[in-house]
N, C-alpha and C. Protein backbone atom coordinates (compact mmCIF):
# COMPACT_ATOMS: atom_id res chain seq x y z
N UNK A 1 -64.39 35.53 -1.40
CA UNK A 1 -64.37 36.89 -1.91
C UNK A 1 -62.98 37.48 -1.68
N UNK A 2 -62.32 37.70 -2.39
CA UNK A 2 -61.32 38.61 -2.42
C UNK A 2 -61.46 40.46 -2.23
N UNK A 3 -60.20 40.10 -1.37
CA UNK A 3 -60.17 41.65 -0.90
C UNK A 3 -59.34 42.41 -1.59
N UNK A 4 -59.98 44.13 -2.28
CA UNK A 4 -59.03 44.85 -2.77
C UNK A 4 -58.86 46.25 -2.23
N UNK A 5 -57.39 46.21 -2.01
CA UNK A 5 -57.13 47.48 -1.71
C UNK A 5 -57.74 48.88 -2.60
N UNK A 6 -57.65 48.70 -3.65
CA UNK A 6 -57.97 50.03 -4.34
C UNK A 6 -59.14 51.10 -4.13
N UNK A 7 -60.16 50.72 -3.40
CA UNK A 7 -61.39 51.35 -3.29
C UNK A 7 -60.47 52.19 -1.96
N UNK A 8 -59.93 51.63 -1.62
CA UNK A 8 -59.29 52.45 0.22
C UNK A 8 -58.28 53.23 -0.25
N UNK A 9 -57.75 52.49 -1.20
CA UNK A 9 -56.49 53.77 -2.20
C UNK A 9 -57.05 55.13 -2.77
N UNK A 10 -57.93 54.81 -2.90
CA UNK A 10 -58.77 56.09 -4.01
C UNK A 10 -59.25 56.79 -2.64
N UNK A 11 -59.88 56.54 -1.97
CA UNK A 11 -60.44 56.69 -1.27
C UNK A 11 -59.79 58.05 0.00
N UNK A 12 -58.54 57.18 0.39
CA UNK A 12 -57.38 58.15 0.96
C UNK A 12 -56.66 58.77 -0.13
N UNK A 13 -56.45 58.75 -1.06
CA UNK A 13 -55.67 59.89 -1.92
C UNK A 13 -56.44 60.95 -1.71
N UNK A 14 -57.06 61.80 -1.46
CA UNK A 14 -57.19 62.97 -1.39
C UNK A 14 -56.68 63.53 -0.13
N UNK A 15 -56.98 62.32 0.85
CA UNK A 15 -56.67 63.40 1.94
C UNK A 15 -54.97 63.14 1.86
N UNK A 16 -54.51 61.77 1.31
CA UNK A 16 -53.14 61.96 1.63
C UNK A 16 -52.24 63.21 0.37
N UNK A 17 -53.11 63.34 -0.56
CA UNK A 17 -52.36 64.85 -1.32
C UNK A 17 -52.97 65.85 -0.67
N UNK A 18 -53.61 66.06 0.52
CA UNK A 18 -54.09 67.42 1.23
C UNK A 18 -52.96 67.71 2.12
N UNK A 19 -52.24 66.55 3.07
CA UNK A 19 -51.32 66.43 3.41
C UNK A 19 -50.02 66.61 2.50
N UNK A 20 -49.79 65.92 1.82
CA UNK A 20 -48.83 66.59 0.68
C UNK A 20 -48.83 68.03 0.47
N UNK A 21 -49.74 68.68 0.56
CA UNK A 21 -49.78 70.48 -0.03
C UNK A 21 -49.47 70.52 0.94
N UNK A 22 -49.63 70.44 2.43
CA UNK A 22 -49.12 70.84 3.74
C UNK A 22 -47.91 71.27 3.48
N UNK A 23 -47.00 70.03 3.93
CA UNK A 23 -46.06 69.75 4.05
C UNK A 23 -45.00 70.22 3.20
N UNK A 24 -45.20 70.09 2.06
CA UNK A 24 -44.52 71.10 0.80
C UNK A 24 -44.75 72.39 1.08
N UNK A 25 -45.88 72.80 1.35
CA UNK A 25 -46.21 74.32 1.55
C UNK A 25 -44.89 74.87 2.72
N UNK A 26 -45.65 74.25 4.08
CA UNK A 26 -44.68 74.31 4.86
C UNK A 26 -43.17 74.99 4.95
N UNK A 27 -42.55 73.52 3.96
CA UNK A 27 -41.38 73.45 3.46
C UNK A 27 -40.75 74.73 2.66
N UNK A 28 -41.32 74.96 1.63
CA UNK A 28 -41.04 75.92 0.54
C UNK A 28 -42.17 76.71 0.22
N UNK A 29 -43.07 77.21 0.69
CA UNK A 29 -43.92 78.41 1.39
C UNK A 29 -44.88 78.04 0.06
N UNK A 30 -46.06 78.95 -0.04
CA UNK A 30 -47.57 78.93 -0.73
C UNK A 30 -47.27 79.39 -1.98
N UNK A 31 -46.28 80.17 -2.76
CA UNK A 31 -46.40 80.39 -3.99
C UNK A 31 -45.24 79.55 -4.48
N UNK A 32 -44.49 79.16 -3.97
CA UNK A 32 -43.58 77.94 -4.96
C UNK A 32 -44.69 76.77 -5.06
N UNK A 33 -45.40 76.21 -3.64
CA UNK A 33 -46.09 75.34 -4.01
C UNK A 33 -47.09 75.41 -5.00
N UNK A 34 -48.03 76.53 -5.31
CA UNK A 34 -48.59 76.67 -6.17
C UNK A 34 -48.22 76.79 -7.69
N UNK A 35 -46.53 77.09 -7.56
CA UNK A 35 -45.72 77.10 -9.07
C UNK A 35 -45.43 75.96 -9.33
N UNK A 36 -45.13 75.04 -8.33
CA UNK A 36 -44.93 73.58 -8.82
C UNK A 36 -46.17 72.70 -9.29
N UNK A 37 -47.04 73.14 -8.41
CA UNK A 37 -48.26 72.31 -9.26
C UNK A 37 -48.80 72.70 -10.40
N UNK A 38 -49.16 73.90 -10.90
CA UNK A 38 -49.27 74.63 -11.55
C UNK A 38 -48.05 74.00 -13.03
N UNK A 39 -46.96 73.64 -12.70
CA UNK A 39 -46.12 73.87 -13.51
C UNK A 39 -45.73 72.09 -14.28
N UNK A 40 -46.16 71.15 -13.08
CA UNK A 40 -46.88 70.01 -13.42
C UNK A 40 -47.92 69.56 -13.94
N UNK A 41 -48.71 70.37 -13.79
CA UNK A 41 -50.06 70.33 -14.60
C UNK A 41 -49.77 70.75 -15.92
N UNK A 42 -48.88 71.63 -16.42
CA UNK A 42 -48.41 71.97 -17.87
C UNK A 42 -47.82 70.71 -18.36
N UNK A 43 -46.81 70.67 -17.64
CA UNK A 43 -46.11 69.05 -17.78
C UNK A 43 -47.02 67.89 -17.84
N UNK A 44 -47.83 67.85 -17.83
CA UNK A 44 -48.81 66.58 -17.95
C UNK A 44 -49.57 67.07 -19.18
N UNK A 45 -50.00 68.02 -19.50
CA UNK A 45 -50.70 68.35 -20.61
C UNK A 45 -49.41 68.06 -21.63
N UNK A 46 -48.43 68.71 -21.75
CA UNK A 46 -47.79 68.54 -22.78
C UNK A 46 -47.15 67.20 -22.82
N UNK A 47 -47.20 66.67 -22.02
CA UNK A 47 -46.66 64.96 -22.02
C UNK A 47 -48.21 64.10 -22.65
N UNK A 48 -49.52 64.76 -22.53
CA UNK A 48 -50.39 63.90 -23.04
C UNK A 48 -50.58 64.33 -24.45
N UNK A 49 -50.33 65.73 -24.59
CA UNK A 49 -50.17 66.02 -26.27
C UNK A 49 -49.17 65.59 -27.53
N UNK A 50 -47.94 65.43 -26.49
CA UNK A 50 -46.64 64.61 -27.47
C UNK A 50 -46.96 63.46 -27.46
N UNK A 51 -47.32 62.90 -26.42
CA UNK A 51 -46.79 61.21 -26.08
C UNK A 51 -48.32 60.77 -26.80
N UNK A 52 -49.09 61.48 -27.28
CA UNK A 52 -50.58 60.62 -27.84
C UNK A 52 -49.82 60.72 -29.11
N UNK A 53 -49.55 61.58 -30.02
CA UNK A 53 -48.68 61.45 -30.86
C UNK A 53 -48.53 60.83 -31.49
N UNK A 54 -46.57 60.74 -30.27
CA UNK A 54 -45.89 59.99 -30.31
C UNK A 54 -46.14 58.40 -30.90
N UNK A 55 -47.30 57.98 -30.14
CA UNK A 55 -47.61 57.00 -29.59
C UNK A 55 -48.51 56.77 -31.16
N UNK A 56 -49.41 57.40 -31.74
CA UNK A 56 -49.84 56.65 -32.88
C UNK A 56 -49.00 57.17 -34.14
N UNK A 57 -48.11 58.04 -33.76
CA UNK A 57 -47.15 57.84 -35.57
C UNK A 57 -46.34 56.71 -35.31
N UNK A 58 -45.78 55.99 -34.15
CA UNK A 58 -45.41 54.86 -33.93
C UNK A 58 -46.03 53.43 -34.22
N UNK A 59 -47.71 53.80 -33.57
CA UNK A 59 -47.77 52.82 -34.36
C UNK A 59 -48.47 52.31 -35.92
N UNK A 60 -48.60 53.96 -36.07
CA UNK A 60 -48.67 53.91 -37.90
C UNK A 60 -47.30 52.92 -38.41
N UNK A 61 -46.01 53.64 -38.25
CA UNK A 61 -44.81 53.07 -38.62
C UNK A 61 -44.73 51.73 -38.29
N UNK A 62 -45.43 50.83 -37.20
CA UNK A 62 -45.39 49.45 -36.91
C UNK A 62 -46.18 48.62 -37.30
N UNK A 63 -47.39 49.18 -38.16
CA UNK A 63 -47.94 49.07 -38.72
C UNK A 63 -48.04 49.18 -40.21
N UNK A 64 -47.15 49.60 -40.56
CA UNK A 64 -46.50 49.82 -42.06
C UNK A 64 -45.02 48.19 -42.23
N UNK A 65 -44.49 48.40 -41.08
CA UNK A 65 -43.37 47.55 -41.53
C UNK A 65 -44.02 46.16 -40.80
N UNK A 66 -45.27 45.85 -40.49
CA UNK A 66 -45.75 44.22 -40.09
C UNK A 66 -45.27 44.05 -39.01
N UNK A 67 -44.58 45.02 -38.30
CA UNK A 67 -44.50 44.53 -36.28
C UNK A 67 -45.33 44.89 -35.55
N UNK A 68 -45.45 43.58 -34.45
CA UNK A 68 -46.10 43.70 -33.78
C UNK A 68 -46.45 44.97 -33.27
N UNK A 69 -47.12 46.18 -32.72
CA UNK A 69 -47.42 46.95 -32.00
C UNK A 69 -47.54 47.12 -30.51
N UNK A 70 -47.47 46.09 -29.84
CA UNK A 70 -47.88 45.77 -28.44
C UNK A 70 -46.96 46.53 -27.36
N UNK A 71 -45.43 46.73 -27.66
CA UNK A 71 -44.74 46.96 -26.61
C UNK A 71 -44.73 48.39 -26.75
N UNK A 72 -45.16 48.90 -28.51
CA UNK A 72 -45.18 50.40 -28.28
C UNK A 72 -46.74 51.06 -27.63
N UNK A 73 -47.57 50.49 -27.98
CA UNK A 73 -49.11 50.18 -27.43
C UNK A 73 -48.96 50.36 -26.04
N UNK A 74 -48.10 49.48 -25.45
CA UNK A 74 -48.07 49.49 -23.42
C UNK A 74 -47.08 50.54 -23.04
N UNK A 75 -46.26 51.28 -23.75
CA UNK A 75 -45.41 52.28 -23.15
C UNK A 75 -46.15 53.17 -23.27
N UNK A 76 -47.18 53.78 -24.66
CA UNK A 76 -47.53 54.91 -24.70
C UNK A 76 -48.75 54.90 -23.58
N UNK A 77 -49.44 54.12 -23.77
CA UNK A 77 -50.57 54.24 -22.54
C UNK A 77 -50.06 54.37 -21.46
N UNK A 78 -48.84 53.85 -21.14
CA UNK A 78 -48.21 54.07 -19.90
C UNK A 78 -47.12 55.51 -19.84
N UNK A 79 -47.20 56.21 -20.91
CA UNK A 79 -46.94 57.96 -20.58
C UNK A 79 -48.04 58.03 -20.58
N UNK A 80 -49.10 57.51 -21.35
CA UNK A 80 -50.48 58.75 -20.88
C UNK A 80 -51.07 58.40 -20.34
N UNK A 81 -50.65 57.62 -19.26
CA UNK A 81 -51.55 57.58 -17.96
C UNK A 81 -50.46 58.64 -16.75
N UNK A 82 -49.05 58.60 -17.34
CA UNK A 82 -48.37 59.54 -16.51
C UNK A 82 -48.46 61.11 -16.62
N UNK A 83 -48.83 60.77 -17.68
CA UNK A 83 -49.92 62.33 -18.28
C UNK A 83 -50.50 62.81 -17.12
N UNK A 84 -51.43 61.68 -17.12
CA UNK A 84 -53.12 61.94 -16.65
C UNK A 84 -52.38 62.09 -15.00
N UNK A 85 -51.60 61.46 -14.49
CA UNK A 85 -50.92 62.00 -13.31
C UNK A 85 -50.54 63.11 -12.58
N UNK A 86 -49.47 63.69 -13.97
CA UNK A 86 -49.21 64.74 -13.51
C UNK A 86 -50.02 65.91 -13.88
N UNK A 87 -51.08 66.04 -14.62
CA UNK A 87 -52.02 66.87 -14.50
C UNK A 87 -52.69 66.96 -13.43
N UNK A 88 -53.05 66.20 -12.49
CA UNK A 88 -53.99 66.40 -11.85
C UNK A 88 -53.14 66.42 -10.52
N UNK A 89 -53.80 67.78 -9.43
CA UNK A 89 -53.03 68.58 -8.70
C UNK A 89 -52.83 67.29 -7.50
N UNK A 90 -51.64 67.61 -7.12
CA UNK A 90 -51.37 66.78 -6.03
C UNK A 90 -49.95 66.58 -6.23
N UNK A 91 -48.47 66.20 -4.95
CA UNK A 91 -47.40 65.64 -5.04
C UNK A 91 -47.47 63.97 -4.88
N UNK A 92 -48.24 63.38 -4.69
CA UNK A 92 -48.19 62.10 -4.64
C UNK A 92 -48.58 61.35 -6.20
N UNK A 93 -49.44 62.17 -6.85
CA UNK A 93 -49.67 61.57 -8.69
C UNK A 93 -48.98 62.12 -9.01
N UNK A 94 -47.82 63.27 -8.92
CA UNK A 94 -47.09 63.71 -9.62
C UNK A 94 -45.95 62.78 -9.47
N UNK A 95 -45.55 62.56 -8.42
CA UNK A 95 -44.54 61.37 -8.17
C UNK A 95 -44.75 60.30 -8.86
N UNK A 96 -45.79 59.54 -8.97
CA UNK A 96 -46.18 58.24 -9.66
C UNK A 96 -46.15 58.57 -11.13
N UNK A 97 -46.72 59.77 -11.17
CA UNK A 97 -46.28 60.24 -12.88
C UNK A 97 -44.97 60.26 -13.69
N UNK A 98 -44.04 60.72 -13.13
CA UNK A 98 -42.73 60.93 -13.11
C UNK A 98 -41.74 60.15 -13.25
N UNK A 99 -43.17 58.95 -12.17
CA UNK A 99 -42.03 57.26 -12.16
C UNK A 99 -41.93 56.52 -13.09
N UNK A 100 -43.39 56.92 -13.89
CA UNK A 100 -43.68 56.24 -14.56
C UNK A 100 -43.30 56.51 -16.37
N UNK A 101 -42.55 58.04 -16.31
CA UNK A 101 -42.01 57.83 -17.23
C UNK A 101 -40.51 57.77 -17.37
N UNK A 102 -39.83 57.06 -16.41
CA UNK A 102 -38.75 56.21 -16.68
C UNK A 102 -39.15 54.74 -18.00
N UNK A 103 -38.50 54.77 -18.18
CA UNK A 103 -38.66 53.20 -19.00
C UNK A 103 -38.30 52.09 -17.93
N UNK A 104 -37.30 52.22 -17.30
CA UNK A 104 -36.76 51.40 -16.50
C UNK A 104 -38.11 50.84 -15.67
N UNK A 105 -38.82 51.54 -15.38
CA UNK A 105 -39.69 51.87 -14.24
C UNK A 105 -41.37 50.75 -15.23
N UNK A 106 -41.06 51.59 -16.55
CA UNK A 106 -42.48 50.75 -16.99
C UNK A 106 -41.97 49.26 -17.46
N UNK A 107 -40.93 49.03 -17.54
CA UNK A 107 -40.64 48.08 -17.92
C UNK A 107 -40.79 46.91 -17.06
N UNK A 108 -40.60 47.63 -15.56
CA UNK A 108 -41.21 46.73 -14.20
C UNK A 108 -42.25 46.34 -14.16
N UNK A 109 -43.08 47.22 -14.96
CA UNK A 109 -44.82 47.40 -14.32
C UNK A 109 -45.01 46.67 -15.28
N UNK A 110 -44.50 46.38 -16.45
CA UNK A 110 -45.11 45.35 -17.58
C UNK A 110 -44.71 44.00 -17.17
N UNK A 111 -43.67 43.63 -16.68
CA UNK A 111 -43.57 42.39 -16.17
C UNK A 111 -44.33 42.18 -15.15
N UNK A 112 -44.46 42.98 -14.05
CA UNK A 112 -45.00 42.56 -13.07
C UNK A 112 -46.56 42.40 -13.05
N UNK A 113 -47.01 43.10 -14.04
CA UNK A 113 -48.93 43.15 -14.13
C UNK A 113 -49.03 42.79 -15.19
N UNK A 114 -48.08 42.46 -16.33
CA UNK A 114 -48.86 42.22 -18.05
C UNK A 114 -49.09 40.63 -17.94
N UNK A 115 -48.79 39.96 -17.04
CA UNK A 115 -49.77 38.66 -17.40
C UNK A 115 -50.73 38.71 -16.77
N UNK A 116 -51.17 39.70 -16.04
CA UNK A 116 -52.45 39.40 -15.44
C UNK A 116 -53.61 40.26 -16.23
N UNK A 117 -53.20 41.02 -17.19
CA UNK A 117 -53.64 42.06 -18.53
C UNK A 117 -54.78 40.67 -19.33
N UNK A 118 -55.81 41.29 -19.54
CA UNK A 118 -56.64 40.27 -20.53
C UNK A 118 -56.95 41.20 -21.60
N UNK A 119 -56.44 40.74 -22.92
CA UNK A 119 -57.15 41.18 -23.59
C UNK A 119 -57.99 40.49 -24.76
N UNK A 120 -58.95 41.33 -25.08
CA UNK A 120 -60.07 41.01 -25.39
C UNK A 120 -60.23 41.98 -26.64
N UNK A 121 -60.90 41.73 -27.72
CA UNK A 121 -61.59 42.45 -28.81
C UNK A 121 -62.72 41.72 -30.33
N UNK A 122 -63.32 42.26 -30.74
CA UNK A 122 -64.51 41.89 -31.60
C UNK A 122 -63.97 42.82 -32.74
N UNK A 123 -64.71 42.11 -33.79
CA UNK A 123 -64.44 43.34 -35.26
C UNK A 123 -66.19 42.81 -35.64
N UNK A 124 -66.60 44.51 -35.63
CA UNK A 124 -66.82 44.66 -36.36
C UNK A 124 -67.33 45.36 -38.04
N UNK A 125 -67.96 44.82 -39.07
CA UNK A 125 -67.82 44.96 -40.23
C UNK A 125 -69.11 45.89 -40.66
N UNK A 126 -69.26 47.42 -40.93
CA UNK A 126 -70.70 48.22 -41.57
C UNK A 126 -70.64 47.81 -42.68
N UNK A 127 -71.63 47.93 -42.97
CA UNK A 127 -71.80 47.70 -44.74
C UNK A 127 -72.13 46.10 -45.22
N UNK A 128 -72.38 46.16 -46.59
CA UNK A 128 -73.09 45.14 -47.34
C UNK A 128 -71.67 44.03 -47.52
N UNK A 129 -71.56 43.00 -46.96
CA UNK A 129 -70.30 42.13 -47.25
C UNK A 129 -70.89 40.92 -47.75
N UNK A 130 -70.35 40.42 -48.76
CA UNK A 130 -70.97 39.34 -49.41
C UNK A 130 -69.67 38.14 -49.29
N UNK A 131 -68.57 38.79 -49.52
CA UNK A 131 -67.36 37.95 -49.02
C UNK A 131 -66.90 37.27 -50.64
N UNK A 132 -67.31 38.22 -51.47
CA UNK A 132 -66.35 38.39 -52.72
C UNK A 132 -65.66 39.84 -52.81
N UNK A 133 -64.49 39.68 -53.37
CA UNK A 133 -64.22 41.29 -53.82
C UNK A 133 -64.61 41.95 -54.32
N UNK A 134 -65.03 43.02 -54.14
CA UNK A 134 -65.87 44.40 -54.63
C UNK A 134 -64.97 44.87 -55.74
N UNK A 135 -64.05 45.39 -56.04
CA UNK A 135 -63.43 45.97 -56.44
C UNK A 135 -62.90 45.22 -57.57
N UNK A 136 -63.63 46.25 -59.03
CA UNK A 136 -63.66 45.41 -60.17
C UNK A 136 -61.56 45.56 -60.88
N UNK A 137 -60.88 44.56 -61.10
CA UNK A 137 -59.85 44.90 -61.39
C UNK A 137 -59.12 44.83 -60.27
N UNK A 138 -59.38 44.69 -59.49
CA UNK A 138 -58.50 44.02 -58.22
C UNK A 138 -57.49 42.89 -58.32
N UNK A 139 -58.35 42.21 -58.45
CA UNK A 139 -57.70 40.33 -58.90
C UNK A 139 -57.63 40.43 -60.37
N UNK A 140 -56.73 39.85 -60.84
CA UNK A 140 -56.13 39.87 -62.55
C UNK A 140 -56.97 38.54 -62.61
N UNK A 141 -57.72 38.34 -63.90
CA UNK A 141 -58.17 37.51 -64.39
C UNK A 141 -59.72 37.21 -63.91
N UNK A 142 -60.60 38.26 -63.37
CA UNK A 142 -61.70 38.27 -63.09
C UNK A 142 -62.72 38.70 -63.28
N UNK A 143 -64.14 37.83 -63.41
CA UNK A 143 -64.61 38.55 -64.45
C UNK A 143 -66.07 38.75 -63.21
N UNK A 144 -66.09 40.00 -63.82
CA UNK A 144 -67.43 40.61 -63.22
C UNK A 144 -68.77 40.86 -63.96
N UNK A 145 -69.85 40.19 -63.18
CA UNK A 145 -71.06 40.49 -63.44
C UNK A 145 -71.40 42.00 -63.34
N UNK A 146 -72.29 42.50 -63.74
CA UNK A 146 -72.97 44.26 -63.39
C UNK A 146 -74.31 44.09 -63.84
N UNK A 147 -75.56 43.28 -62.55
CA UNK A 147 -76.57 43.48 -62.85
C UNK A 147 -77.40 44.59 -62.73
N UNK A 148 -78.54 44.81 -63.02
CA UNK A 148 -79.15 45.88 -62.31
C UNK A 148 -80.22 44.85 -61.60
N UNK A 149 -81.25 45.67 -60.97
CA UNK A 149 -82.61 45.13 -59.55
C UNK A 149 -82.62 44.75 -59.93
N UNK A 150 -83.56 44.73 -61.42
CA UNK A 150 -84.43 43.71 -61.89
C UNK A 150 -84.10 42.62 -62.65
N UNK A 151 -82.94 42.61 -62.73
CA UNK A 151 -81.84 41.50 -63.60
C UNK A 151 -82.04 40.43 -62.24
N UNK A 152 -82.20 40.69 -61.21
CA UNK A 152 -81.35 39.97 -59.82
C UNK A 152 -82.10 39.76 -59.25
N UNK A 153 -82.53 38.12 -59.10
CA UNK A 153 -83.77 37.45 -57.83
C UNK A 153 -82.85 36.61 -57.41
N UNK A 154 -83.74 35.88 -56.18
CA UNK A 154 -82.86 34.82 -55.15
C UNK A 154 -83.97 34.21 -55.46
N UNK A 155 -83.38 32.76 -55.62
CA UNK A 155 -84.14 31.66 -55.49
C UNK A 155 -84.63 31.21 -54.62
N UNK A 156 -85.95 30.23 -54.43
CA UNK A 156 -86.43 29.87 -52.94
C UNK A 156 -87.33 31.02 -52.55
N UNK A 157 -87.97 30.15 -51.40
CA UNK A 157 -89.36 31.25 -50.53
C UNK A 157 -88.62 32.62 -49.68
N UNK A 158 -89.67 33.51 -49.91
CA UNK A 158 -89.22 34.27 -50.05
C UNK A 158 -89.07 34.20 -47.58
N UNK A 159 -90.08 33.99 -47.51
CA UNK A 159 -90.42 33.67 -45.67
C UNK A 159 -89.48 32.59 -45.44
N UNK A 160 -88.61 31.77 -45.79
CA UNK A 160 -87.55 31.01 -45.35
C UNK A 160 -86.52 31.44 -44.06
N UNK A 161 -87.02 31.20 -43.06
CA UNK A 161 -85.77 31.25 -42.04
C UNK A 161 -84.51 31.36 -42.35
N UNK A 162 -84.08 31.13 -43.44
CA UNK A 162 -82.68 31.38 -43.44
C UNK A 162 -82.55 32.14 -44.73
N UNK A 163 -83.28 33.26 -44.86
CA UNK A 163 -83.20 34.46 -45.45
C UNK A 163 -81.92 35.40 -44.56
N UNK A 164 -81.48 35.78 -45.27
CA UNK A 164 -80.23 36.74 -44.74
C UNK A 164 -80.84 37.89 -44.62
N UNK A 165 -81.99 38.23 -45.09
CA UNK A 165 -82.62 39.79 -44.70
C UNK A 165 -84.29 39.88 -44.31
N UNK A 166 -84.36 39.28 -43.23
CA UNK A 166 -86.15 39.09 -43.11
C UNK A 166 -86.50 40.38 -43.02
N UNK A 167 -86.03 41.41 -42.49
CA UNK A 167 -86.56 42.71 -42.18
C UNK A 167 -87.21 43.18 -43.91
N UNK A 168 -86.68 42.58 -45.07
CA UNK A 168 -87.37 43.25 -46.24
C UNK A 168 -88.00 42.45 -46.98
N UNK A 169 -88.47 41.41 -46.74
CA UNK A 169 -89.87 40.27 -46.97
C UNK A 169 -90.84 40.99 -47.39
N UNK A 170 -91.83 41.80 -46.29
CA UNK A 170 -92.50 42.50 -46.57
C UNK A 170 -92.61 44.32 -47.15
N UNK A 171 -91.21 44.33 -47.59
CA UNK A 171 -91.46 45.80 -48.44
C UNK A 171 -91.69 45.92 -49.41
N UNK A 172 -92.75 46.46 -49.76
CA UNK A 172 -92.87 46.46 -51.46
C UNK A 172 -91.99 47.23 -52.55
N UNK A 173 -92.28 46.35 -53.41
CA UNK A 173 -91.27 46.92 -54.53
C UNK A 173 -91.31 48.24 -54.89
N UNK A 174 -90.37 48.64 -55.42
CA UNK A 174 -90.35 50.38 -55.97
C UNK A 174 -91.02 50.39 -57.35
């Protein structure tokens, strides 16, 4: 079994940003500290409102000219997770927020954690797909049928296991 720090990370971040308000307070008294957080928390909102953006007219545009998307994909998630940082009150996520929008800085964090990144995804397809083109005039030189219902049976039993629609076997006709 492997051991992970993170449950003990989460765990002490609160009390270690309770300590943080201390100490800042301390330092530069109760209403600067409350202007700085306060004023980070704006800063994180407006860094998650540009940088979401940002982040999909980019990859509309990378997606228009056939490049890959991936490296703009891992920067923007990586402002808006620095977003999600500096919104939320504390000097220790604000720091990590901050760090994290250097480039220099994400550019570390992608080498150092993107091979251990899995990714994974499924497609899928609503609707009636038969796996011809729909779209009459699409393809030059093609010629389309236009039956109606009753023009159109399938051959074979109708209870055959390898019916593509058993759920309507038993509905009666209109």
């Amino acid at each position: 079994m492997r051991f992970s720090f993170l449950p003990i990370v989460i765990l002490m971040m609160p009390i270690l940003e309770i300590a943080g308000f201390i100490v800042v307070g301390k330092a530069i008294g109760l209403w600067l500290t409350l202007a700085l957080v306060l004023f980070t928390s704006f800063l994180g909102l407006l860094i998650l409102r540009l940088g979401g953006i940002g982040m999909v007219r980019n990859l509309q545009d990378a997606g228009r000219t056939g490049a890959q998307p991936a490296d703009e994909l891992v920067n923007g998630a990586m402002r808006v997770v620095a977003g999600i940082l500096l919104f939320i009150p504390g000097f220790i996520t604000d720091i990590l927020g901050l760090l994290l929008l250097s480039p220099a800085i994400r550019r570390f964090m992608w080498k150092a954690f993107g091979p251990r990144v899995v990714v994974g995804g499924s497609f899928r397809q609503s609707g009636n797909y038969s796996g011809y083109q729909t779209s009459p005039g699409a393809r030059s030189g093609s010629k389309v049928v236009d039956l109606d219902e009753e023009e159109f049976h399938r051959d074979g039993p109708k209870d055959s296991p390898w019916s593509s629609r058993p759920d309507d076997r038993d509905l009666p006709k209109p």
